[in-house]
Protein backbone atom coordinates (compact mmCIF):
# COMPACT_ATOMS: atom_id res chain seq x y z
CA UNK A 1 69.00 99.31 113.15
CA UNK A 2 69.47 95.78 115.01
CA UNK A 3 72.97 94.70 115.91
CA UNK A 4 73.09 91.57 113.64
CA UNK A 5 72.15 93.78 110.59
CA UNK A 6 74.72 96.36 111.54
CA UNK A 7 77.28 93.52 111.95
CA UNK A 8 76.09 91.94 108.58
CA UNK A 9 76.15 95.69 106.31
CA UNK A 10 79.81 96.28 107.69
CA UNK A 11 81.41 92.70 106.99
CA UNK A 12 79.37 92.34 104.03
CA UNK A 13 81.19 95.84 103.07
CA UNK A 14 84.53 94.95 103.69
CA UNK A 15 85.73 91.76 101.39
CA UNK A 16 88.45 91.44 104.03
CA UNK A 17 85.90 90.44 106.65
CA UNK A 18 83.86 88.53 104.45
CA UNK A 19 86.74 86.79 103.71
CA UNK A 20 87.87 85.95 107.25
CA UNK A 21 84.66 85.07 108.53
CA UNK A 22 84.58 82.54 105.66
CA UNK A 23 87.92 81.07 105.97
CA UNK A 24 88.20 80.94 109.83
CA UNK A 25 91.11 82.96 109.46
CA UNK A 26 90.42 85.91 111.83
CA UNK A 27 90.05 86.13 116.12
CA UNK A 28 86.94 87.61 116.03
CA UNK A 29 87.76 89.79 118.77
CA UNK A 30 89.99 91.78 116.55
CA UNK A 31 87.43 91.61 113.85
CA UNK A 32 84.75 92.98 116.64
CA UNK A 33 86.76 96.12 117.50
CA UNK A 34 87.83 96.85 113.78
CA UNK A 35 84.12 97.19 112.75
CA UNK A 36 83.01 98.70 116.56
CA UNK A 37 83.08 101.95 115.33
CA UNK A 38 80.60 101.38 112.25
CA UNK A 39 78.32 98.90 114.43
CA UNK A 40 77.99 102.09 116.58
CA UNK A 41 77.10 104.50 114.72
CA UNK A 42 74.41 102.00 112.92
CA UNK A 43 72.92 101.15 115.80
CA UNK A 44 73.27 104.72 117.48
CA UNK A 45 74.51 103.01 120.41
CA UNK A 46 77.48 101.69 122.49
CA UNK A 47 78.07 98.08 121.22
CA UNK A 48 79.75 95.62 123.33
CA UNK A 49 82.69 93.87 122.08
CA UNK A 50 81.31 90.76 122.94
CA UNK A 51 77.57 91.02 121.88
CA UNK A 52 79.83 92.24 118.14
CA UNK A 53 81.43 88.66 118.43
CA UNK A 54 78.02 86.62 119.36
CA UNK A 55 76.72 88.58 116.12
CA UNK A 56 79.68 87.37 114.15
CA UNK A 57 79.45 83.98 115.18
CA UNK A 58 75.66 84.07 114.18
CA UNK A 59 77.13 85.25 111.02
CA UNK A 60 79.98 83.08 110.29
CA UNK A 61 77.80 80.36 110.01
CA UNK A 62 76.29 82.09 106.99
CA UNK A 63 79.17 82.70 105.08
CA UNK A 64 80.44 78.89 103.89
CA UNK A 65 82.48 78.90 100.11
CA UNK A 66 80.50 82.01 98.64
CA UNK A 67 83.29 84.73 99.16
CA UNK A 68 86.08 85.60 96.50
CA UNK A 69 89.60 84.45 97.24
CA UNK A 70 93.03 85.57 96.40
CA UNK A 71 93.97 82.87 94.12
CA UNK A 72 97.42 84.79 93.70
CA UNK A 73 98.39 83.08 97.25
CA UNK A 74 98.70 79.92 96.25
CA UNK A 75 102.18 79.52 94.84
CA UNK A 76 103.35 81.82 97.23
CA UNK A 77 106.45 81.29 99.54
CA UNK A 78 107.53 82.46 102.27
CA UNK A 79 110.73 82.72 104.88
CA UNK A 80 110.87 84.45 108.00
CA UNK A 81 113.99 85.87 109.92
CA UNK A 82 114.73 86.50 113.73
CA UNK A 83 117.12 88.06 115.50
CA UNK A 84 116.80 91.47 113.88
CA UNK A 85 117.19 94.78 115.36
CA UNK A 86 117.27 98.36 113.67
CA UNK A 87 119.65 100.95 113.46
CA UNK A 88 119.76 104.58 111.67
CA UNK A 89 122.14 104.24 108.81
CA UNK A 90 124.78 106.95 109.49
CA UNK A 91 125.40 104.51 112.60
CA UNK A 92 125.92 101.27 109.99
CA UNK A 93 128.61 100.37 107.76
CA UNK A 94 125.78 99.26 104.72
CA UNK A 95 128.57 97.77 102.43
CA UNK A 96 129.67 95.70 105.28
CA UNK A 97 126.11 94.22 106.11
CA UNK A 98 125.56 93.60 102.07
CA UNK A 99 128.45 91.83 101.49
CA UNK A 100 127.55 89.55 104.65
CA UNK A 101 124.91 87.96 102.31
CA UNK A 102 122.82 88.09 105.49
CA UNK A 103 119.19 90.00 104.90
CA UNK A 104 118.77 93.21 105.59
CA UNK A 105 116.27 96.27 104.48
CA UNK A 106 116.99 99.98 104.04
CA UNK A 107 114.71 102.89 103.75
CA UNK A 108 115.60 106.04 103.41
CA UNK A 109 113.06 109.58 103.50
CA UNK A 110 115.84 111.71 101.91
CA UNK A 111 117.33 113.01 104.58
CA UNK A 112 117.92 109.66 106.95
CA UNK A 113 118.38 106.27 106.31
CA UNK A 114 116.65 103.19 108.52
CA UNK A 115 118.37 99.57 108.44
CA UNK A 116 116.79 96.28 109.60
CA UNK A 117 119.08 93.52 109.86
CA UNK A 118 120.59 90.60 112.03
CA UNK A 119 121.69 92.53 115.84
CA UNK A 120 124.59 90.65 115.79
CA UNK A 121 125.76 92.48 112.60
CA UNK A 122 124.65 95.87 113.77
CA UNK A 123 126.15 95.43 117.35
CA UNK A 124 123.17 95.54 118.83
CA UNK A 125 122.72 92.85 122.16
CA UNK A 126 118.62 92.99 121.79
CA UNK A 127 117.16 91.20 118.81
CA UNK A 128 113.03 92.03 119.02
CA UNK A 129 111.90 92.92 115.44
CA UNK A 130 112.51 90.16 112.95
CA UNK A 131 111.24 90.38 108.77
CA UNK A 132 109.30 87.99 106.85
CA UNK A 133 109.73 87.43 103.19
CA UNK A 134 106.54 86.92 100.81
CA UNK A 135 107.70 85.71 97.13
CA UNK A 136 105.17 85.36 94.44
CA UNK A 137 106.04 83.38 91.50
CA UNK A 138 105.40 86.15 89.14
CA UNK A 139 104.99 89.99 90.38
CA UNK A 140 103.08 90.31 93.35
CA UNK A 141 99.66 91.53 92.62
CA UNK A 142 97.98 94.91 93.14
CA UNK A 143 96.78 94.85 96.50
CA UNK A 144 98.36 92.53 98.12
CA UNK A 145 100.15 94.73 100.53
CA UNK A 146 96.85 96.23 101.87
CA UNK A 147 95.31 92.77 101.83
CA UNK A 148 98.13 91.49 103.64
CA UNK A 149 98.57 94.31 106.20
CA UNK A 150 94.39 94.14 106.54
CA UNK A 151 94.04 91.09 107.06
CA UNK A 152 97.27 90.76 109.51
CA UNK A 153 95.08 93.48 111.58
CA UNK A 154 91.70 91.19 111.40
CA UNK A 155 94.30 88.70 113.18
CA UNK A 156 95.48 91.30 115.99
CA UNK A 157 99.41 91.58 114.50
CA UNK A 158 100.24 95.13 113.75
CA UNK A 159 103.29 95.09 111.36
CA UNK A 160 105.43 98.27 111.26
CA UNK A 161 106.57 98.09 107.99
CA UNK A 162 105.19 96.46 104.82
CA UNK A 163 107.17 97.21 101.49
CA UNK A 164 107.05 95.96 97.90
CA UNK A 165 109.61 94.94 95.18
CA UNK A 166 108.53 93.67 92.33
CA UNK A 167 107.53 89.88 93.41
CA UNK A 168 108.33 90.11 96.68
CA UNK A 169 107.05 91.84 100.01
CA UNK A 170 109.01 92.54 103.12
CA UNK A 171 107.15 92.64 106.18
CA UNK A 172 108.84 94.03 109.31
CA UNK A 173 107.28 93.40 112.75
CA UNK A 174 107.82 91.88 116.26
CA UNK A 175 109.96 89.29 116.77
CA UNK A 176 107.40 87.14 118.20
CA UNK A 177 104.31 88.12 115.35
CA UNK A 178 106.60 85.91 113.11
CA UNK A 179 104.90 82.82 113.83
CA UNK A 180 101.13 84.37 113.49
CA UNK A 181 102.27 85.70 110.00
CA UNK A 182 104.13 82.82 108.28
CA UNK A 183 100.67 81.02 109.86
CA UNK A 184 98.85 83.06 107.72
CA UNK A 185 100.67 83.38 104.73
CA UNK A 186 100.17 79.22 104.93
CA UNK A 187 96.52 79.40 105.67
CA UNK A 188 96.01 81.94 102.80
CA UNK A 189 97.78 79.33 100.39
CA UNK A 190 95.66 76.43 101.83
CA UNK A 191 92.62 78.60 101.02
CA UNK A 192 93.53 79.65 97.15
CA UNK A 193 94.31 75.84 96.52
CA UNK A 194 91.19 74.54 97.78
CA UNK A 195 89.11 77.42 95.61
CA UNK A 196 91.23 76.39 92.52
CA UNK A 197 90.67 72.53 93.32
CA UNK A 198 86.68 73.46 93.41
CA UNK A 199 86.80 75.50 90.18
């Protein structure tokens, strides 16, 4: 099989890619080594990251208005807060932190508890993880937490932890992916208003 074709059959595939490629949302880069692995064994060869991104250029042309969209994004809000750090919870006082009216997260597997919340508030001096907040109007759809974690992937941001409640979802990741996501989250409302304002 060519390269092109191989490129085409694994965006075409993946709605996530198809949806990037139309939107402009994704580095192709990170969109080249996601689907390296399925070029490769299409082509029974070892693809070049960069001939992968020629071929997606070739075929983001193609793409234009045709591809589905979330149309759940476009009421969405968002908020984003720095200055986190994280702590096990038999180290934290968790009453203390909740009646700071600061936010914070807690997970727990059972046997230990995790905490993400302001440094300052869990003594800590380094502040590198930070948490974005993603509200839906009504509850958040099924899927958006694996669209959102896919398509912050496509974009080269690897959050550690994505969590659900009800119409909101918590993202947890480096201090200085903040920016790229709340970018995102924007672009993603941008995109569901102009496909509503078309309709």
């Amino acid at each position: 099989m060519k390269i092109q074709e191989a490129v085409r059959l694994a965006v075409e595939g993946n709605p996530l890619y198809s949806l990037v490629l139309s939107t402009g949302l994704a580095n192709l880069s990170a969109v080249a080594r996601a689907i390296k692995p399925l070029v490769d064994a299409a082509t029974g060869k070892d693809v070049k990251i960069p001939t992968i991104v020629k071929a997606l250029e070739r075929l983001e042309k193609t793409f234009g208005s045709t591809t589905t969209r979330p149309e759940d994004f476009r009421y969405v809000e968002s908020v984003a807060y720095s200055g986190m750090a994280e702590a096990e919870g038999g180290t934290v006082d968790l009453n203390a932190i909740y009646k700071s009216g600061e936010p914070f997260v807690a997970l727990s597997d059972g046997s230990k508890t995790w905490v993400l919340a302001p440094a300052r508030l869990l003594g800590r001096a380094e502040a590198d993880k930070g948490l974005v907040k993603v509200v839906f109007p009504r509850q958040a759809p099924v899927g958006a937490v694996t669209f959102l974690v896919q398509l912050m992937r496509a974009v080269g941001i690897s959050p550690e932890h994505v969590l659900r409640h009800d119409n909101q979802i918590y993202i947890v990741a480096k201090r200085e992916d903040l920016p790229g996501i709340l970018d995102l989250v924007e672009k993603m409302k941008k995109v569901a208003e102009g496909m509503l304002n078309v309709q």
